[in-house]
Protein backbone atom coordinates (compact mmCIF):
# COMPACT_ATOMS: atom_id res chain seq x y z
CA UNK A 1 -4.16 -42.71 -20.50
CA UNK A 2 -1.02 -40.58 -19.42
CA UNK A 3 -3.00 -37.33 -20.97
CA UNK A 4 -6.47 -38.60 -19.59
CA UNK A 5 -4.87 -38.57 -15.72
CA UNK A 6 -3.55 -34.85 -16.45
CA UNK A 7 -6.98 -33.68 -17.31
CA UNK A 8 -8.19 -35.36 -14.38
CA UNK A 9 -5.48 -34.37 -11.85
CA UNK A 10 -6.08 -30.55 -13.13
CA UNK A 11 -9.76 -30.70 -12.65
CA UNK A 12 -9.44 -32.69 -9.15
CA UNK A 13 -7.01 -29.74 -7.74
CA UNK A 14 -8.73 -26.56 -9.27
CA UNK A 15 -11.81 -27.97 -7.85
CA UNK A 16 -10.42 -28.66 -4.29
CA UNK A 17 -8.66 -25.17 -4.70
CA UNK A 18 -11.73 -23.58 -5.30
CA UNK A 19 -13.47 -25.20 -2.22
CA UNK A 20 -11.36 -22.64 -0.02
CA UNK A 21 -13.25 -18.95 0.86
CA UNK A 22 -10.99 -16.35 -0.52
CA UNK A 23 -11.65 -12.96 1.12
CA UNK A 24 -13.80 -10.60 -1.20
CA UNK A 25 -12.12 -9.78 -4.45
CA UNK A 26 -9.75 -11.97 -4.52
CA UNK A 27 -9.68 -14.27 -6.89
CA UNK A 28 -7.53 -17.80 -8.30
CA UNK A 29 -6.02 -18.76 -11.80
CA UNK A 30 -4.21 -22.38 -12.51
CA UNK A 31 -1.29 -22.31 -14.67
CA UNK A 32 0.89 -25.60 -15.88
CA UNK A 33 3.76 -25.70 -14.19
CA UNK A 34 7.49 -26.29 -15.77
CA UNK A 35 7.45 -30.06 -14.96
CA UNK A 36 4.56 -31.97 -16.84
CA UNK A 37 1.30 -32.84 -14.19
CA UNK A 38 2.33 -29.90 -11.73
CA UNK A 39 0.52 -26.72 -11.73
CA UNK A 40 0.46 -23.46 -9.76
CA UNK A 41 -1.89 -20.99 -9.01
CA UNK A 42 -2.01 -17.47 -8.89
CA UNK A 43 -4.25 -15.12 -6.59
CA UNK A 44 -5.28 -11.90 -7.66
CA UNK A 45 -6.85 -8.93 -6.57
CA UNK A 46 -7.35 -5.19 -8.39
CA UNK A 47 -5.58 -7.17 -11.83
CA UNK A 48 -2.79 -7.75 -8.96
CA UNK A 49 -0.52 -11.06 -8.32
CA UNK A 50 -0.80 -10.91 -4.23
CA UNK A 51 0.07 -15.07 -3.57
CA UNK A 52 1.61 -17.53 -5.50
CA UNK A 53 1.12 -21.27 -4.83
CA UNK A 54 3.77 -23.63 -6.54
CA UNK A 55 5.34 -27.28 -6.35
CA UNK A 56 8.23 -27.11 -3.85
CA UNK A 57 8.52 -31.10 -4.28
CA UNK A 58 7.85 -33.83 -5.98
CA UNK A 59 8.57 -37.67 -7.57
CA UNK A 60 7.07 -39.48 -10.64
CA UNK A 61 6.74 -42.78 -9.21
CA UNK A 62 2.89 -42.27 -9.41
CA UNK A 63 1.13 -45.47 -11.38
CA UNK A 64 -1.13 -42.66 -13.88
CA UNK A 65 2.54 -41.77 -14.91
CA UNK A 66 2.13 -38.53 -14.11
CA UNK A 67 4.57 -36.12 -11.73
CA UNK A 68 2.87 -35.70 -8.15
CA UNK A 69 3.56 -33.47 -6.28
CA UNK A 70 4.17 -34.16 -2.32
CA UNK A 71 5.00 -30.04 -0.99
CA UNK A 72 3.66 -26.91 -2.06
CA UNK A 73 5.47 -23.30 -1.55
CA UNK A 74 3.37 -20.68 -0.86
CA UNK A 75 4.26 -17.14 -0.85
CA UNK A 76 2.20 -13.79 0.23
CA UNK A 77 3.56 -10.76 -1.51
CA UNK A 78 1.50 -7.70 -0.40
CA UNK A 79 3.90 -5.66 2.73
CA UNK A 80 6.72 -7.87 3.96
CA UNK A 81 7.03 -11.06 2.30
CA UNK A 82 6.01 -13.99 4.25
CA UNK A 83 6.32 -17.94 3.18
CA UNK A 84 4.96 -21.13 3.86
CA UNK A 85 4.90 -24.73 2.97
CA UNK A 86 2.49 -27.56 3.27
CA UNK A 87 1.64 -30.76 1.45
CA UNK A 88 -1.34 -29.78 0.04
CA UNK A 89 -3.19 -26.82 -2.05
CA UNK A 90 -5.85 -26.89 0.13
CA UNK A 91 -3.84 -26.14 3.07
CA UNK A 92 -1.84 -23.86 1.45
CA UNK A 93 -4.74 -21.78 0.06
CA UNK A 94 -6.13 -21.96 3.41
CA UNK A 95 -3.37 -20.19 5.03
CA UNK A 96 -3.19 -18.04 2.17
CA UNK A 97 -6.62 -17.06 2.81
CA UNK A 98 -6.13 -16.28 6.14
CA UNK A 99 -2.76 -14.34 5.79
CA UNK A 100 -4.98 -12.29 3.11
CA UNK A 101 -7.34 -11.18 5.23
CA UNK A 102 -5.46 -10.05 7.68
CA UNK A 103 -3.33 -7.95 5.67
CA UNK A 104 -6.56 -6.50 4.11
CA UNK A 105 -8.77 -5.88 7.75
CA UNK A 106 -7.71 -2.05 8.75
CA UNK A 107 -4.98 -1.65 11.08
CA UNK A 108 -5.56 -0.81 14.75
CA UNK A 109 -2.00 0.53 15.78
CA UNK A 110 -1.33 -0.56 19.17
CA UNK A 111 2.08 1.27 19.84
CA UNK A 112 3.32 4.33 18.44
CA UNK A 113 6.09 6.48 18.11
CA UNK A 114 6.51 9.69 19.31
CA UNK A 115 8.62 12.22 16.52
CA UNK A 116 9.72 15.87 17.15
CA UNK A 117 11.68 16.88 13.88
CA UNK A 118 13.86 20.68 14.00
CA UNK A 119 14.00 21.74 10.88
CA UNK A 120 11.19 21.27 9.49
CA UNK A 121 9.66 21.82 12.78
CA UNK A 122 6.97 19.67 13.40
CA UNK A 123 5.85 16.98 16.02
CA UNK A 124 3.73 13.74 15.88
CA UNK A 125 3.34 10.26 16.12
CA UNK A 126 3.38 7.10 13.94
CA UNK A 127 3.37 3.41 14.42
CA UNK A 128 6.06 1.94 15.99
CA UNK A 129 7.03 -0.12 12.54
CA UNK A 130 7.21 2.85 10.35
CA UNK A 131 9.88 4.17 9.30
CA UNK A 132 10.80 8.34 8.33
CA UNK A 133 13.37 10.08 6.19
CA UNK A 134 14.15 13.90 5.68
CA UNK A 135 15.56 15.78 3.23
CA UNK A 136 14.79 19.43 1.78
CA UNK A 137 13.16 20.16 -1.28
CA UNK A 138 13.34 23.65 -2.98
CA UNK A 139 11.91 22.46 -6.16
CA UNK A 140 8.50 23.80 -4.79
CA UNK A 141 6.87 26.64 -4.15
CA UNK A 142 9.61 28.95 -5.28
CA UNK A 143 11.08 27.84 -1.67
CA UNK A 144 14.96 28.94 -0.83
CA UNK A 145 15.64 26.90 2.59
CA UNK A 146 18.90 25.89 3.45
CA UNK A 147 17.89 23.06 5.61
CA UNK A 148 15.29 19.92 5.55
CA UNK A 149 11.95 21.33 5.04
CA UNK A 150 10.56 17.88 3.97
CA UNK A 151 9.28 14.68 6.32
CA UNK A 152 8.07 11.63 5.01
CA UNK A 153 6.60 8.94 6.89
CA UNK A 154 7.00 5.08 5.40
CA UNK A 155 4.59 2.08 5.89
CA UNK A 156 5.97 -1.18 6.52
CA UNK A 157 5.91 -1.70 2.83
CA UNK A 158 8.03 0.92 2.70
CA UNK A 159 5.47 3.18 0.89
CA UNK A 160 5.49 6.52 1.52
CA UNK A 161 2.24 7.57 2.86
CA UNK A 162 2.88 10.58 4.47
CA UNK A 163 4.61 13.64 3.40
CA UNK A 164 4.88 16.70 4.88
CA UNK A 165 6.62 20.04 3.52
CA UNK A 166 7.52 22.90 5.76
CA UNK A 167 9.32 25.49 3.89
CA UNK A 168 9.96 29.48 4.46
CA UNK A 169 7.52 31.69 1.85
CA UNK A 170 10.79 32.77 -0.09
CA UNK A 171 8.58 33.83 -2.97
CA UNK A 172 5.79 35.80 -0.80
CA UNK A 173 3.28 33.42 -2.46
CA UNK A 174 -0.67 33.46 -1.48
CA UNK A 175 -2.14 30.67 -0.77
CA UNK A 176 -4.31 30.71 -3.94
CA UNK A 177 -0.70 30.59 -5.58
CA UNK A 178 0.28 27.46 -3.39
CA UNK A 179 -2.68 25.08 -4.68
CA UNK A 180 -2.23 26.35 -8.35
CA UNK A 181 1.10 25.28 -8.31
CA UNK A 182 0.27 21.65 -7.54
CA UNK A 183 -2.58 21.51 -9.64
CA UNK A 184 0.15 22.16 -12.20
CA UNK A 185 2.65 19.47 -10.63
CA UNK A 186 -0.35 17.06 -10.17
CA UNK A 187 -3.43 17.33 -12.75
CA UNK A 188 -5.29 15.07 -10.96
CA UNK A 189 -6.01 17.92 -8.58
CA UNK A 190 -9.29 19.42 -8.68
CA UNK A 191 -8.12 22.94 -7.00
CA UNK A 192 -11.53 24.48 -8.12
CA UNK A 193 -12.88 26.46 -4.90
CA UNK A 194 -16.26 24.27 -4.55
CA UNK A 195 -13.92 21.16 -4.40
CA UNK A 196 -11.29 22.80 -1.44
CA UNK A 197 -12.59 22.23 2.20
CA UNK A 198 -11.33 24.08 5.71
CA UNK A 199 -9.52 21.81 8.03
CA UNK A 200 -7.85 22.49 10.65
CA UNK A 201 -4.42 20.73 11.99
CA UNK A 202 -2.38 21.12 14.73
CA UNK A 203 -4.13 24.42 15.66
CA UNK A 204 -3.56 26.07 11.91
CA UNK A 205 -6.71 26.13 9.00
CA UNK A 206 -5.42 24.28 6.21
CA UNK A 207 -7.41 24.32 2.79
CA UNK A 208 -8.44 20.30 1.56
CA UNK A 209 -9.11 17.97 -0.86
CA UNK A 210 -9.25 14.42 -2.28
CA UNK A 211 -8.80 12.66 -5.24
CA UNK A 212 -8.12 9.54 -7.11
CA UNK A 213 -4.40 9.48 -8.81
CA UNK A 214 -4.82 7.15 -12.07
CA UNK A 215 -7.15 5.25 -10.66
CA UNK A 216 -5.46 3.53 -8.06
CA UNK A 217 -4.21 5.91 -5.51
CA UNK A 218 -6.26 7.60 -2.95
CA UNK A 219 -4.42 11.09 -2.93
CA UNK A 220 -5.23 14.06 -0.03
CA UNK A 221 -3.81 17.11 0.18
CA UNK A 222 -3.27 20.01 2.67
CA UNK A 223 -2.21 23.96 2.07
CA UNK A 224 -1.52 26.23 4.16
CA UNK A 225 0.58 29.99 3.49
CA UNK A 226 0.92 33.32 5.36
CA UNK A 227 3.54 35.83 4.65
CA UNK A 228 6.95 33.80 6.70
CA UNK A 229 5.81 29.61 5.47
CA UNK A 230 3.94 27.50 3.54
CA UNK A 231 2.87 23.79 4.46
CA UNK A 232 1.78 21.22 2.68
CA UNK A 233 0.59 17.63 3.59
CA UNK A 234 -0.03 15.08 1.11
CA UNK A 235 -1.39 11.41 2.15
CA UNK A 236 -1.12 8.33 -0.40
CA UNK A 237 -2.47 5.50 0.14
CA UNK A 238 -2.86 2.37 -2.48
CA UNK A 239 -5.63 0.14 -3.06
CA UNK A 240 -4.92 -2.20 -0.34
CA UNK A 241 -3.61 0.89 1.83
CA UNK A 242 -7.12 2.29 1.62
CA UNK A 243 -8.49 -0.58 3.91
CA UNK A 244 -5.56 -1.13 6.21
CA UNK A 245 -4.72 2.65 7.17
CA UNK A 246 -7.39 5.53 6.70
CA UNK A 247 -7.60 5.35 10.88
CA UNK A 248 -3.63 5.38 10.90
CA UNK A 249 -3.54 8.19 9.09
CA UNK A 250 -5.86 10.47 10.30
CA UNK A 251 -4.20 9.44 14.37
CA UNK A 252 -1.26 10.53 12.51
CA UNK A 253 -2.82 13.90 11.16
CA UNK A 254 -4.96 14.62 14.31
CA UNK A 255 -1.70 14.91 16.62
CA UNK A 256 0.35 16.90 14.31
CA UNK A 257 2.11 19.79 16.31
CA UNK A 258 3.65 23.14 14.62
């Protein structure tokens, strides 16, 4: 009887789980749990544990003689961490589901920041909640500076989805030169001419392109090189990133300033 109620108490919560609308892609898996008649669940997306739902309490005092439990933690891992708990699956999967798609609708950035950075010399915005580190970087482009010549811009997740190099043309390299040299650094990058694009940012015409980086970053890049500096932008952006902050970024690249 004890292994009858099991099956039935795993069948009973799956199905109630499953009566919740998870936001497209994601998906649920039920796992036993350490203490006999508890289980937890897993939600997924892209192969990817995002949420966990787990017993947080429970007694035995149940007449199937099986454990019951009476809370449930749930956790949200994508970004900043955030937790919950409630006394059923349902409602934890429901505020799962809603904490999901939030984190997965694109971001409209309501308040920025404004940056002015000397060296590298460069001015922009970025949301208020990002972050930004320098530091100089002369293991490119045959560069020689003696200061920072390298800004990076950080999501909330602390990815770094921005980066921006501003170094002096030490090594009187053509542009040509420039994108060969990543291609070398970065295979991914198609640098054939058909593939490279004319952009222009912050008042200067940048050669472009776009790729996927093993399958699961969206990469861009940016060159630029006359006979005193060479610049180069790269964006990364995740799978989720890809949703949230394509508009960020290109706010971001649109008010760039030399």
């Amino acid at each position: 009887m004890k292994k009858i109620g099991l099956i039935f108490l795993f069948f009973y919560t799956t199905a109630n789980a499953q009566h919740v609308r998870l936001p497209d892609g994601v998906t649920i898996d039920t796992f036993p749990h350490y203490s006999e008649g508890l289980f937890r669940y897993q939600l997924k997306k892209n192969n990817q544990v995002i949420a966990m739902i787990e017993p947080a309490t429970w007694h035995n005092n149940d007449t199937r003689q099986v454990t019951i439990a009476t809370s449930f933690a749930a956790s949200f891992y994508l970004g900043q961490l955030q937790k919950d708990t409630f006394n059923t699956v349902n409602k934890s999967l429901t505020w799962l589901a809603e904490v999901i798609e939030a984190y997965l609708t694109p971001v409209g950035i309501q308040k920025w920041q404004r940056l002015k950075t000397q060296p590298p010399k460069v001015a922009l915005k970025y949301p208020w909640d990002w972050d930004y580190k320098l530091g100089r970087y002369n293991a490119i482009f045959m560069s020689k500076a003696q200061t920072d010549n390298k800004l990076v811009l950080r999501s909330t997740g602390k990815n770094e989805v921005v980066q921006i190099i501003r170094t002096p043309n030490t090594g009187n390299l053509t542009l040509e030169q420039v994108i060969k040299m990543s291609s070398k650094m970065n295979p991914a990058i198609n640098s054939q001419p058909q593939n490279l694009k004319d952009t222009m940012v912050g008042g200067k015409i940048f050669k472009t392109t776009e790729h996927y980086f093993m399958e699961q970053m969206h990469q861009r890049h940016f060159w630029y090189a006359d006979a005193n500096e060479i610049i180069y932008i790269g964006i990364n952006l995740f799978r989720e990133e890809q949703i949230r902050y394509p508009a960020v970024v290109g706010e971001i690249i649109n008010s760039i300033k030399w």
